[in-house]
PDB file of N, CA and C in Angstrom:
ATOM      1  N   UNK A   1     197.367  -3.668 120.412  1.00  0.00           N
ATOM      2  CA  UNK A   1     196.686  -4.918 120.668  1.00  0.00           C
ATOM      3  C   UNK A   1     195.962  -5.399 119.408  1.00  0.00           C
ATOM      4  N   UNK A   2     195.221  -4.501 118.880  1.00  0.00           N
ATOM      5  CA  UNK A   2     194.374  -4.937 117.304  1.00  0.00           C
ATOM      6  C   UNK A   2     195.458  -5.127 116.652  1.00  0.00           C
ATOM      7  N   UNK A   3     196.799  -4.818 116.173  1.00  0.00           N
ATOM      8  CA  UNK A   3     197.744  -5.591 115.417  1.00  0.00           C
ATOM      9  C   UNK A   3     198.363  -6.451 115.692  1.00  0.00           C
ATOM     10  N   UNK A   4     198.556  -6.733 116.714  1.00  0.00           N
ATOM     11  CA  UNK A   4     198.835  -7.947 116.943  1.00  0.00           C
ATOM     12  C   UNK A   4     197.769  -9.254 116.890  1.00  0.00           C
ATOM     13  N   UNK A   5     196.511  -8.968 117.317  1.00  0.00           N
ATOM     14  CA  UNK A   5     195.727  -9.900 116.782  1.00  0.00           C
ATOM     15  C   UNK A   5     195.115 -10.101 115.013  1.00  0.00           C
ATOM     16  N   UNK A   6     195.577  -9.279 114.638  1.00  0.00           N
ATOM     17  CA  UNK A   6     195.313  -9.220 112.960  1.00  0.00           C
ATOM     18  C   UNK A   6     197.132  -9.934 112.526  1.00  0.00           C
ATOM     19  N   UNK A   7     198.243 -10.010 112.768  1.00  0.00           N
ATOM     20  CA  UNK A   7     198.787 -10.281 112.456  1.00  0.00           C
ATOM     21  C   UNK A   7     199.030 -12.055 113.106  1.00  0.00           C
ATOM     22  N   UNK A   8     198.059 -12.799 114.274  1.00  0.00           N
ATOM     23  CA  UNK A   8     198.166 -13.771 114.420  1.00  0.00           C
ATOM     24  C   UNK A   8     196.873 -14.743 113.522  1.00  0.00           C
ATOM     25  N   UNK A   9     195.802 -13.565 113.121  1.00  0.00           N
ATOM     26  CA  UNK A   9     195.149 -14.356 112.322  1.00  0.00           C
ATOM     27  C   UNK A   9     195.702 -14.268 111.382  1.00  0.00           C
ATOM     28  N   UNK A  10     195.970 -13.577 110.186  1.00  0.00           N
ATOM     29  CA  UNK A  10     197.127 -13.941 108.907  1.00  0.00           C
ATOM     30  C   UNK A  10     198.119 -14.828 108.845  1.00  0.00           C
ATOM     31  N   UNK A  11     198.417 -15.293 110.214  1.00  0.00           N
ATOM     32  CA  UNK A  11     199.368 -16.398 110.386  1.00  0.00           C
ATOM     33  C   UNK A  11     198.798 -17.553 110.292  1.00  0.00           C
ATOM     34  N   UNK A  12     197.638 -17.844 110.620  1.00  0.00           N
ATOM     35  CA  UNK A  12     197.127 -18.557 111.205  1.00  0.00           C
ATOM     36  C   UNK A  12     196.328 -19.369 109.445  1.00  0.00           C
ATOM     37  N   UNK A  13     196.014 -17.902 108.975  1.00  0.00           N
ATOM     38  CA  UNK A  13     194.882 -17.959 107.901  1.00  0.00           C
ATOM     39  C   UNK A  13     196.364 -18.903 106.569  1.00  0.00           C
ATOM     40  N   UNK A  14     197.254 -18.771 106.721  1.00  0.00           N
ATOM     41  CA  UNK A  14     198.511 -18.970 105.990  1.00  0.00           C
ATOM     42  C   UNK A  14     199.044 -20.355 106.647  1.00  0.00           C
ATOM     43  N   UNK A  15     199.138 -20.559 107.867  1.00  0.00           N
ATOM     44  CA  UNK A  15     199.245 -22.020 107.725  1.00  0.00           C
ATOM     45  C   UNK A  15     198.444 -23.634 108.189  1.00  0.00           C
ATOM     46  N   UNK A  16     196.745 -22.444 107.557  1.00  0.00           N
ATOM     47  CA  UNK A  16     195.541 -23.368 106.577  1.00  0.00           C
ATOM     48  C   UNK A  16     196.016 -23.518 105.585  1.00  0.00           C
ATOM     49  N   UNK A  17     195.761 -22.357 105.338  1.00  0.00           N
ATOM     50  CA  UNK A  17     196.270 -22.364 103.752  1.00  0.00           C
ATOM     51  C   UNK A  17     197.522 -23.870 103.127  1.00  0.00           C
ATOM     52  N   UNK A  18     198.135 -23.586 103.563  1.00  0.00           N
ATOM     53  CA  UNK A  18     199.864 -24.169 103.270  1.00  0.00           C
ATOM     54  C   UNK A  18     199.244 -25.437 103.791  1.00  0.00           C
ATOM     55  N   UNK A  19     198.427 -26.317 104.748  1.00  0.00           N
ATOM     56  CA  UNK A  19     198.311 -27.357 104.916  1.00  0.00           C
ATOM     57  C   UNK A  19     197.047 -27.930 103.768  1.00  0.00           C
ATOM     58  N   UNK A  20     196.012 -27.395 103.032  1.00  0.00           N
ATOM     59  CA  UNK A  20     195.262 -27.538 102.415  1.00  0.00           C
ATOM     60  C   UNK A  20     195.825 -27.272 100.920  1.00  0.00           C
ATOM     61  N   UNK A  21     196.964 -26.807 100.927  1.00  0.00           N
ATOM     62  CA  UNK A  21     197.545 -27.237  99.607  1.00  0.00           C
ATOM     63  C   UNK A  21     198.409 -27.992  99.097  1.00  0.00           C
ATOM     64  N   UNK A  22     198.413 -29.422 100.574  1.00  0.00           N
ATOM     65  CA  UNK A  22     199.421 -29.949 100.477  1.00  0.00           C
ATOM     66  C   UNK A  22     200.823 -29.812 100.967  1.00  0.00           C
ATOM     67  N   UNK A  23     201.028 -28.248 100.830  1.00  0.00           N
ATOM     68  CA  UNK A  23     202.361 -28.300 101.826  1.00  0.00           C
ATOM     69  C   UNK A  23     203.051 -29.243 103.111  1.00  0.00           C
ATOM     70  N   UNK A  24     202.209 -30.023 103.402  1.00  0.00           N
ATOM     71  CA  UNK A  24     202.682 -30.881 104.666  1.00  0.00           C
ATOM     72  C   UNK A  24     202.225 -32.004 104.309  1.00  0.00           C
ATOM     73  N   UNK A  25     202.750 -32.838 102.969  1.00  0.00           N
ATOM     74  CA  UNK A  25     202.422 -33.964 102.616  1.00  0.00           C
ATOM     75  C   UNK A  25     203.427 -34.588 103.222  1.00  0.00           C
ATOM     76  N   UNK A  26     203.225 -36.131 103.432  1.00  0.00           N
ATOM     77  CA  UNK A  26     204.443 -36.700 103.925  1.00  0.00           C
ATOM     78  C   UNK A  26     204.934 -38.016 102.826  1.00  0.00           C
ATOM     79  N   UNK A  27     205.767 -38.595 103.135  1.00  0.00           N
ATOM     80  CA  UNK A  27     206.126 -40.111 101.884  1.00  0.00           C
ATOM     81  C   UNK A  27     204.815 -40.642 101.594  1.00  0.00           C
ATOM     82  N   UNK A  28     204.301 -40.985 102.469  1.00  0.00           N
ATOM     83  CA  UNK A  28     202.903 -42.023 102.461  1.00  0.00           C
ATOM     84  C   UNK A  28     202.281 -41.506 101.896  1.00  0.00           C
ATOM     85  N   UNK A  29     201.938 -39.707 101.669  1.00  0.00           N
ATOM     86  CA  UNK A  29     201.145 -39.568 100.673  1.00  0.00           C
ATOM     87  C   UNK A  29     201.621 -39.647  99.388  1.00  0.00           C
ATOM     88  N   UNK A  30     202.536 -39.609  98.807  1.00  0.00           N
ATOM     89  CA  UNK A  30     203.208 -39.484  97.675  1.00  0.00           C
ATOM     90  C   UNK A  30     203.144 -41.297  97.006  1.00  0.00           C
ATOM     91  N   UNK A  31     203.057 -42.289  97.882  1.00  0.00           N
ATOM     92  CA  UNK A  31     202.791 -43.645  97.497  1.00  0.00           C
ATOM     93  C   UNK A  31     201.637 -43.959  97.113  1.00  0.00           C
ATOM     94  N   UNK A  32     201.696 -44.357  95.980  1.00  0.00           N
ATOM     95  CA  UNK A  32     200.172 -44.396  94.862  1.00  0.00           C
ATOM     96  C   UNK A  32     199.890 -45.872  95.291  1.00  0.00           C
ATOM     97  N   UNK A  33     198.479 -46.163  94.860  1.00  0.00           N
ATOM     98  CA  UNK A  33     197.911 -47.047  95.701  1.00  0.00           C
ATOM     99  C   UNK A  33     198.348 -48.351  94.408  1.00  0.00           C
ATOM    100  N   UNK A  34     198.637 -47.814  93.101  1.00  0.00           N
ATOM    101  CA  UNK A  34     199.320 -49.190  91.977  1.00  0.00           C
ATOM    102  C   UNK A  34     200.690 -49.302  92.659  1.00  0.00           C
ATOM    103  N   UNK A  35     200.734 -48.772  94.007  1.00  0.00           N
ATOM    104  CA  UNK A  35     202.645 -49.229  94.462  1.00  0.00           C
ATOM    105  C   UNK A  35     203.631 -48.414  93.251  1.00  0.00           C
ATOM    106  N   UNK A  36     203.877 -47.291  93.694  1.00  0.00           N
ATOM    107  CA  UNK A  36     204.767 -46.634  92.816  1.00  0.00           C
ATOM    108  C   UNK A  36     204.905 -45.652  93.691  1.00  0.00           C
ATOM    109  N   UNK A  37     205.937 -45.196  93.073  1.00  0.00           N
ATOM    110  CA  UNK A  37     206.937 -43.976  94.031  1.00  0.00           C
ATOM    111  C   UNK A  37     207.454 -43.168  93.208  1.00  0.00           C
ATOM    112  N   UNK A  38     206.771 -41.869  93.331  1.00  0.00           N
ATOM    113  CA  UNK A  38     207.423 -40.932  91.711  1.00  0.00           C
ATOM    114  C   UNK A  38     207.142 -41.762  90.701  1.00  0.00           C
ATOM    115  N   UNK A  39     207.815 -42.066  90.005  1.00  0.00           N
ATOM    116  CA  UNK A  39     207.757 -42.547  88.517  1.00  0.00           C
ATOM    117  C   UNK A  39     208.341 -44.515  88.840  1.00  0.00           C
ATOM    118  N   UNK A  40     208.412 -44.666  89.813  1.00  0.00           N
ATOM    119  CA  UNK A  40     208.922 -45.803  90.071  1.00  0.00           C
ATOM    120  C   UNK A  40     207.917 -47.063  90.633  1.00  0.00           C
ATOM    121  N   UNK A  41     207.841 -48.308  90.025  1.00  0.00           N
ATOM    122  CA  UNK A  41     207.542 -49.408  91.091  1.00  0.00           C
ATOM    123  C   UNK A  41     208.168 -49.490  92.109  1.00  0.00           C
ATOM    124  N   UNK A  42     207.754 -49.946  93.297  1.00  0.00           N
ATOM    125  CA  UNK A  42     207.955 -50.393  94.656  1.00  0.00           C
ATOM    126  C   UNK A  42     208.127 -51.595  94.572  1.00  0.00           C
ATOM    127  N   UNK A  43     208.414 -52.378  93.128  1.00  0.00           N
ATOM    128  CA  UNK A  43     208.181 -53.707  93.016  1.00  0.00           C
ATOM    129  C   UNK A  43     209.555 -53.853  92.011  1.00  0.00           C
ATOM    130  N   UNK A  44     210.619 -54.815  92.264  1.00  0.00           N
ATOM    131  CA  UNK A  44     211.019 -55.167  90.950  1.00  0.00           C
ATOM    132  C   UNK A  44     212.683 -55.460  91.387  1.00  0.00           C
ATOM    133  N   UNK A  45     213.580 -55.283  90.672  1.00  0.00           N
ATOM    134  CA  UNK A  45     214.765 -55.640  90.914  1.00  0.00           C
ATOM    135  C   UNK A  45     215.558 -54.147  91.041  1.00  0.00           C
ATOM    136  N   UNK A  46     215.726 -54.241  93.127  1.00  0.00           N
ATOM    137  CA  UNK A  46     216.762 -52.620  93.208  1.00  0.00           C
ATOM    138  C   UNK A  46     217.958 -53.128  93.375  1.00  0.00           C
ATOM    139  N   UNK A  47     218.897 -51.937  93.131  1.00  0.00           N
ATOM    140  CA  UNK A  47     220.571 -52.032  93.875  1.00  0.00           C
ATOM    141  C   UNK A  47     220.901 -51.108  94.597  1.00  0.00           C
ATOM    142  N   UNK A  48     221.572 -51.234  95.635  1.00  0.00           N
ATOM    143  CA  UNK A  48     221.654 -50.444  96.453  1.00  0.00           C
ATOM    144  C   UNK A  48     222.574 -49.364  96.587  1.00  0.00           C
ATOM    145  N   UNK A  49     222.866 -48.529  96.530  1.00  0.00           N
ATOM    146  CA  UNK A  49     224.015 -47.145  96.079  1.00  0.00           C
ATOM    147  C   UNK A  49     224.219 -46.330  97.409  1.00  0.00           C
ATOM    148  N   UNK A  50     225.078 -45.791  97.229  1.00  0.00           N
ATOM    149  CA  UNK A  50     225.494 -45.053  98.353  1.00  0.00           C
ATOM    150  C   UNK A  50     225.588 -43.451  97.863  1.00  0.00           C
ATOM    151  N   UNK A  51     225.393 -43.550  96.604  1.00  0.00           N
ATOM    152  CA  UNK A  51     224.923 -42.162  96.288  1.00  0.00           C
ATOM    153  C   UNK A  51     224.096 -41.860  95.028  1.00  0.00           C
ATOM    154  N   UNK A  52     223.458 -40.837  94.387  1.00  0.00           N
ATOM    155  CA  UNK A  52     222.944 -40.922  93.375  1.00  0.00           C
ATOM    156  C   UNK A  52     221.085 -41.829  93.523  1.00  0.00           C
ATOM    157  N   UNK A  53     220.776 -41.893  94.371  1.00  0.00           N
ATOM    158  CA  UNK A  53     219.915 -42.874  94.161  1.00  0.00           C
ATOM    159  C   UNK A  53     218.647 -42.366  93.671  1.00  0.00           C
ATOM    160  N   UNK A  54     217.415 -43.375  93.481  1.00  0.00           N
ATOM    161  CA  UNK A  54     216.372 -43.027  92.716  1.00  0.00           C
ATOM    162  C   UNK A  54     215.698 -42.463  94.302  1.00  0.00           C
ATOM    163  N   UNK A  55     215.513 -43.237  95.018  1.00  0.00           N
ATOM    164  CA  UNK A  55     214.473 -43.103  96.600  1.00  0.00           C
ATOM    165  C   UNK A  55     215.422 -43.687  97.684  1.00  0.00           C
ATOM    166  N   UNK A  56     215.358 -42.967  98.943  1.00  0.00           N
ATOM    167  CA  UNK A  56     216.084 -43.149 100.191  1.00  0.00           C
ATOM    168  C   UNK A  56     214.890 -43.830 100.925  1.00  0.00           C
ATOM    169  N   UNK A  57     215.623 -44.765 101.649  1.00  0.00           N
ATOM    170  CA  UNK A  57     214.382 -45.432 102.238  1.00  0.00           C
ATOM    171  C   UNK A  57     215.283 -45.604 103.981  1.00  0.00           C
ATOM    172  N   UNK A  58     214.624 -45.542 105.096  1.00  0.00           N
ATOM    173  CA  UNK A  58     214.720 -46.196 105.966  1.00  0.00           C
ATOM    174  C   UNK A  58     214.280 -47.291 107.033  1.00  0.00           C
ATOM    175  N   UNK A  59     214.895 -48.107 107.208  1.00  0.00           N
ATOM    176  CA  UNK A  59     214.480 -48.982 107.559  1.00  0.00           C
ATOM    177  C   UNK A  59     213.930 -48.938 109.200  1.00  0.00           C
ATOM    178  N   UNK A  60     212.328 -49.460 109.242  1.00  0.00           N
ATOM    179  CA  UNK A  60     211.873 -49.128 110.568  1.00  0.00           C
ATOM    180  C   UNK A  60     210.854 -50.807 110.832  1.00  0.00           C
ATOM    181  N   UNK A  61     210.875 -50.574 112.229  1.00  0.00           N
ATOM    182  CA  UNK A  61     209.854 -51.602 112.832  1.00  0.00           C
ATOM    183  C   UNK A  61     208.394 -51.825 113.047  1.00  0.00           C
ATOM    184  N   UNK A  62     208.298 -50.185 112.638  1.00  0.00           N
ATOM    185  CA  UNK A  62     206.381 -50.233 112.754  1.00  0.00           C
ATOM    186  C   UNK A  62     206.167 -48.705 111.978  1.00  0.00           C
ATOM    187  N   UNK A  63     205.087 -48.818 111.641  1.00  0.00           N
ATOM    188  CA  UNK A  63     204.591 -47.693 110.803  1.00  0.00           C
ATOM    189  C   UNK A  63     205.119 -47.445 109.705  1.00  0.00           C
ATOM    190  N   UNK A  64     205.552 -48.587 108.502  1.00  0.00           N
ATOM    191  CA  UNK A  64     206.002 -48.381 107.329  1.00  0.00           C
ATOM    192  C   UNK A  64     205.310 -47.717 106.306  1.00  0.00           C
ATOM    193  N   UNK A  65     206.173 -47.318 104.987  1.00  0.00           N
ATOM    194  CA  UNK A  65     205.385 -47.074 103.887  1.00  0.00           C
ATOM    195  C   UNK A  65     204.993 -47.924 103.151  1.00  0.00           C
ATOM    196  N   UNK A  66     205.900 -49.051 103.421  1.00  0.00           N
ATOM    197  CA  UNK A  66     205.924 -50.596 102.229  1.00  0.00           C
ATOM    198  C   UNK A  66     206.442 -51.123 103.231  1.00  0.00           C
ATOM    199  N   UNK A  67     205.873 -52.501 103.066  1.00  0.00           N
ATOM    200  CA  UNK A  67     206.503 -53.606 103.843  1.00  0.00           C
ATOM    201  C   UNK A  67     207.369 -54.284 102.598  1.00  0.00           C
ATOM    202  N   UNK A  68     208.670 -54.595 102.923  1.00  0.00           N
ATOM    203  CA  UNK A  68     209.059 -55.348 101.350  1.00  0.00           C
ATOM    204  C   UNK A  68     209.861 -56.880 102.127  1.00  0.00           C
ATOM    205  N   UNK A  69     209.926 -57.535 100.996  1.00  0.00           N
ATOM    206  CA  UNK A  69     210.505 -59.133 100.598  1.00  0.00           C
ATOM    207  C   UNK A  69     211.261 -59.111 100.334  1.00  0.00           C
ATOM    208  N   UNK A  70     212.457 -59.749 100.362  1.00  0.00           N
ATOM    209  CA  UNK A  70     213.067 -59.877  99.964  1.00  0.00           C
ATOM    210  C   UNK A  70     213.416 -61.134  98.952  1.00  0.00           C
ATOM    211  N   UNK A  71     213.304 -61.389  98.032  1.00  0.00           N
ATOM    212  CA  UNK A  71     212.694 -62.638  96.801  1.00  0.00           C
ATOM    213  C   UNK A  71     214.065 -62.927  96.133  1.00  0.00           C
ATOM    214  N   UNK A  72     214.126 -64.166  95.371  1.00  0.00           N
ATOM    215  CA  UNK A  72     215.412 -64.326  94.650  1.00  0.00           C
ATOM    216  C   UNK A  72     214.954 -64.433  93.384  1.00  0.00           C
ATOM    217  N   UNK A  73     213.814 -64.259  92.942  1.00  0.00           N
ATOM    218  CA  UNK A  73     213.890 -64.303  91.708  1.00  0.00           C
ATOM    219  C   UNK A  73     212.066 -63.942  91.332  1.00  0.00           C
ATOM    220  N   UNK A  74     211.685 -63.555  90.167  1.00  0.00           N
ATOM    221  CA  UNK A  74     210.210 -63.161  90.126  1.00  0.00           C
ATOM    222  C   UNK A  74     209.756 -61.742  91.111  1.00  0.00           C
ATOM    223  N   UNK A  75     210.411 -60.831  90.962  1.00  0.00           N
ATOM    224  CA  UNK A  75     210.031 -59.715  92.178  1.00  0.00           C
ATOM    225  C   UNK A  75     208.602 -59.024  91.332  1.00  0.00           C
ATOM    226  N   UNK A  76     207.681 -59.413  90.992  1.00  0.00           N
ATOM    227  CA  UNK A  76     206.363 -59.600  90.211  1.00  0.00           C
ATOM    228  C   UNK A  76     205.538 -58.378  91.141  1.00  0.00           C
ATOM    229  N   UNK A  77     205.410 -58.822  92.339  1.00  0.00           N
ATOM    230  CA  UNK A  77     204.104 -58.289  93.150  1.00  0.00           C
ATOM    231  C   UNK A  77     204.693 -57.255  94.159  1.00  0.00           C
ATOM    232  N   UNK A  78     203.740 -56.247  94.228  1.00  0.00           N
ATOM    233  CA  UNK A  78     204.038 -55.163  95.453  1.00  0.00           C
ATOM    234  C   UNK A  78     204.786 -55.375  96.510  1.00  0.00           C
ATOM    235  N   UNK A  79     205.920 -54.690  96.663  1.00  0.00           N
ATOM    236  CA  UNK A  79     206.811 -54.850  97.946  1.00  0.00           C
ATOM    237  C   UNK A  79     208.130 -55.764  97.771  1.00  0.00           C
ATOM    238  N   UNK A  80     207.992 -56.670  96.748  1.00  0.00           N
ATOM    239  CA  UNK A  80     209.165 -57.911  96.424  1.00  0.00           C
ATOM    240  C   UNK A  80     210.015 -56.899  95.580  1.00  0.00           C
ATOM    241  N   UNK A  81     211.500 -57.624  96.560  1.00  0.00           N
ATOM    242  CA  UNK A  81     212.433 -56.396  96.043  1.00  0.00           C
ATOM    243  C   UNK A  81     213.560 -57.694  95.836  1.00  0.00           C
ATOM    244  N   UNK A  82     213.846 -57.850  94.566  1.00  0.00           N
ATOM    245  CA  UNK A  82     215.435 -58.779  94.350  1.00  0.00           C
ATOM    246  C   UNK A  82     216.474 -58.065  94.091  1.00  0.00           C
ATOM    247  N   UNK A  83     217.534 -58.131  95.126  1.00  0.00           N
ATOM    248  CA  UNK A  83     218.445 -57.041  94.660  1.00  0.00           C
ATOM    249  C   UNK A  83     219.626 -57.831  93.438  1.00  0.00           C
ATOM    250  N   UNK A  84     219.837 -56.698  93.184  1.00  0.00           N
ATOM    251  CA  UNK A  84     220.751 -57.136  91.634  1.00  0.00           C
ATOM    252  C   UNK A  84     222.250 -56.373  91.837  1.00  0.00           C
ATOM    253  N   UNK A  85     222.910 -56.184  91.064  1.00  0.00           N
ATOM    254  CA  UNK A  85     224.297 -55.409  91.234  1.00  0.00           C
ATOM    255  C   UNK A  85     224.674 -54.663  89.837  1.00  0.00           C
ATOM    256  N   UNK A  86     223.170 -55.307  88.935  1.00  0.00           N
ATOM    257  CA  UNK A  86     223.466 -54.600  87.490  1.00  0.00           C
ATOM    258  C   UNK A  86     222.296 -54.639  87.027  1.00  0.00           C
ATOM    259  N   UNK A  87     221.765 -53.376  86.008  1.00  0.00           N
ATOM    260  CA  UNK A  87     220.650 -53.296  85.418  1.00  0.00           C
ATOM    261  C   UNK A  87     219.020 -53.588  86.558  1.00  0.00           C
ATOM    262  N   UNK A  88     218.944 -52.876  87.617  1.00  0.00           N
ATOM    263  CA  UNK A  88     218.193 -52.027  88.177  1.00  0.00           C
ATOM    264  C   UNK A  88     216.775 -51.727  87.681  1.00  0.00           C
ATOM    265  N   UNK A  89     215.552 -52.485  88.267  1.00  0.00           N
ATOM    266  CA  UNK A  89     214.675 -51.322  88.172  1.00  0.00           C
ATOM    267  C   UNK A  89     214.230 -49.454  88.503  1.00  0.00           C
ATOM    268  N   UNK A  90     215.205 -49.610  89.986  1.00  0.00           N
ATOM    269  CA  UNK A  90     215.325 -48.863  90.620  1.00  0.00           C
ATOM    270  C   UNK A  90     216.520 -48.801  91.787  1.00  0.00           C
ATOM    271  N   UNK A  91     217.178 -47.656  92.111  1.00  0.00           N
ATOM    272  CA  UNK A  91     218.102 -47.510  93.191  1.00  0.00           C
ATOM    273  C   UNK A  91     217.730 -47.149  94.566  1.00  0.00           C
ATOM    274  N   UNK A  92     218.122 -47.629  95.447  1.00  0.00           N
ATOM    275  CA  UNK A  92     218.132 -47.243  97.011  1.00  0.00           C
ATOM    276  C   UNK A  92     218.651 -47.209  97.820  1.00  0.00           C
ATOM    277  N   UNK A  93     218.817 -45.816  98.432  1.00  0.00           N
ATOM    278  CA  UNK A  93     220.075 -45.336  99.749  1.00  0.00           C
ATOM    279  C   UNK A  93     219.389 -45.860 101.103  1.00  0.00           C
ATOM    280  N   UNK A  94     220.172 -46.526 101.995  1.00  0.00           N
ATOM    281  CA  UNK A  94     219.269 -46.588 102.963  1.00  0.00           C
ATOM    282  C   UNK A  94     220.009 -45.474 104.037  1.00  0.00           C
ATOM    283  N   UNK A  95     219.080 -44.802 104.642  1.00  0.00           N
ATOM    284  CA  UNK A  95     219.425 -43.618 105.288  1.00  0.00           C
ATOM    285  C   UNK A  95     219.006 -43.486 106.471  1.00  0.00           C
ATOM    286  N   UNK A  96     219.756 -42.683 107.486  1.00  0.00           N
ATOM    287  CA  UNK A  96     219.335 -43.049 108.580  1.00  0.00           C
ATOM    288  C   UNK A  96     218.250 -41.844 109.425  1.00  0.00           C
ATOM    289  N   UNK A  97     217.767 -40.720 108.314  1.00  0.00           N
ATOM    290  CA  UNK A  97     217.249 -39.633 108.696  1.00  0.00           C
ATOM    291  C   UNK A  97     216.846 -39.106 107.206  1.00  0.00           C
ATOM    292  N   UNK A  98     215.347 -38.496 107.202  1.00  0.00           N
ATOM    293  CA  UNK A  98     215.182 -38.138 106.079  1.00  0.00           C
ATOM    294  C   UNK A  98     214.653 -38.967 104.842  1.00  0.00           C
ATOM    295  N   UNK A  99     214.261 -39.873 104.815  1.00  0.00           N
ATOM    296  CA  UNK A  99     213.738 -40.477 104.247  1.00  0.00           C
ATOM    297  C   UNK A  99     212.580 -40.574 103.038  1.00  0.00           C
ATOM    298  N   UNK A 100     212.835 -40.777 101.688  1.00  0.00           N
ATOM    299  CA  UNK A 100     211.427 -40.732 101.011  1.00  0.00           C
ATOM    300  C   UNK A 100     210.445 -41.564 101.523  1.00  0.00           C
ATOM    301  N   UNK A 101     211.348 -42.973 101.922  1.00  0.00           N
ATOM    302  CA  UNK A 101     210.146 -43.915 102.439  1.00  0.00           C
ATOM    303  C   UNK A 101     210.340 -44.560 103.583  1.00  0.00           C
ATOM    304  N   UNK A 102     209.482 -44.661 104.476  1.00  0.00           N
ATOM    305  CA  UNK A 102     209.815 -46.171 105.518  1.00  0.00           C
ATOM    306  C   UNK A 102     209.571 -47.795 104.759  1.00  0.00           C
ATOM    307  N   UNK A 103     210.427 -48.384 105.089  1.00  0.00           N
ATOM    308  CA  UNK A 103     210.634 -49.646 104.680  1.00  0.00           C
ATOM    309  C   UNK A 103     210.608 -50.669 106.241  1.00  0.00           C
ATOM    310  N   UNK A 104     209.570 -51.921 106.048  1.00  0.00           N
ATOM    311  CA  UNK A 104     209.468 -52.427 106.837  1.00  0.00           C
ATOM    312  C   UNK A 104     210.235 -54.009 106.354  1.00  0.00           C
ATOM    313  N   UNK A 105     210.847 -54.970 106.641  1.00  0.00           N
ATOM    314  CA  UNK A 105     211.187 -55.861 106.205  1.00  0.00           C
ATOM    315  C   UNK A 105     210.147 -57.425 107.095  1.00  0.00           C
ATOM    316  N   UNK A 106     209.900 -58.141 105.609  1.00  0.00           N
ATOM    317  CA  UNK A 106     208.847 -58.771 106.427  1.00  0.00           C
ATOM    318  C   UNK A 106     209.495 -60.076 105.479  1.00  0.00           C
ATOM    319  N   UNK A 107     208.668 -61.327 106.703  1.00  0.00           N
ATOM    320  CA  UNK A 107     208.870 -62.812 105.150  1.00  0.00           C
ATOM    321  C   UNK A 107     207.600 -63.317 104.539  1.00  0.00           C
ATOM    322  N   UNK A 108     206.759 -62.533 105.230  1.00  0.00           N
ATOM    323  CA  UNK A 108     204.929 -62.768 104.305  1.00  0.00           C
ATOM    324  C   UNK A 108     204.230 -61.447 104.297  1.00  0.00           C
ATOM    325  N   UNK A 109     203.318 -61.622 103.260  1.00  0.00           N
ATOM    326  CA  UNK A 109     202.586 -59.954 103.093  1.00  0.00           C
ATOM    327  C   UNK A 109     203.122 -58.739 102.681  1.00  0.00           C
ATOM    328  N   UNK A 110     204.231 -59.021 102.320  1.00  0.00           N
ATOM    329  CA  UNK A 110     204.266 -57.428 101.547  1.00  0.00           C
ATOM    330  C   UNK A 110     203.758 -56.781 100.773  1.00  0.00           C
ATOM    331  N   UNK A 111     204.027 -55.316 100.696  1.00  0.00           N
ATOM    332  CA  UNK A 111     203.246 -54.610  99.718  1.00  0.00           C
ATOM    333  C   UNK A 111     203.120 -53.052 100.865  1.00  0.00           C
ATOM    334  N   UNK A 112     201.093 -52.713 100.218  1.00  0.00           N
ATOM    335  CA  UNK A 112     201.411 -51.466 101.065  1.00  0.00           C
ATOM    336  C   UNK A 112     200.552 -51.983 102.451  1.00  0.00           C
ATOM    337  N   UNK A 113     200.618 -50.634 103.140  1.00  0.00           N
ATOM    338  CA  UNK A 113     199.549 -51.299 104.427  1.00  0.00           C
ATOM    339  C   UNK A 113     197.981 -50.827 104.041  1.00  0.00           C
TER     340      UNK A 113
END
């Protein structure tokens, strides 16, 4: 009985641990509040790939990471995304599981929440 309760606190004491070091970060934390993603703007001119990409994003209806725009030209401000077919700020898979980011699609206010 005492080993088994010494071996559920070590479990226990281990996944504090693992949550206080970050281990259970999710996309949203990884989105910096200048709108960037890894090494990337959230802002600018993407293309879309089916493989190879910079960030996988999926597309959802509520609880996004970014709400984005879709713009034809000037993708300047947080969330405005003009897609291109050459020369890329950035690439994106859209995926249907697994995701670096949720993507919300909006026609005013984008950016983060």
């Amino acid at each position: 009985m005492v080993k088994m309760k010494q071996k559920i606190e070590i479990l226990l004491l281990v996944m504090v641990t693992f949550i206080l070091l970050g281990g259970n970060k999710s996309a949203a934390d990884e989105v910096a509040e200048d709108c960037t993603f890894k090494e990337f703007n959230l802002y600018g001119k993407v293309q879309f790939v089916t493989s190879f990409p910079d960030i996988k994003i999926q597309y959802v209806n509520s609880f996004p990471d970014i709400k984005v725009k879709y713009v034809n030209s000037f993708p300047d401000d947080c969330g405005e995304w003009q897609v291109v077919e050459s020369f890329p700020d950035f690439k994106v898979q859209v995926v249907e599981s697994f995701p670096d980011l949720k993507v919300q699609i909006v026609e005013s206010f984008p950016g983060m929440n």
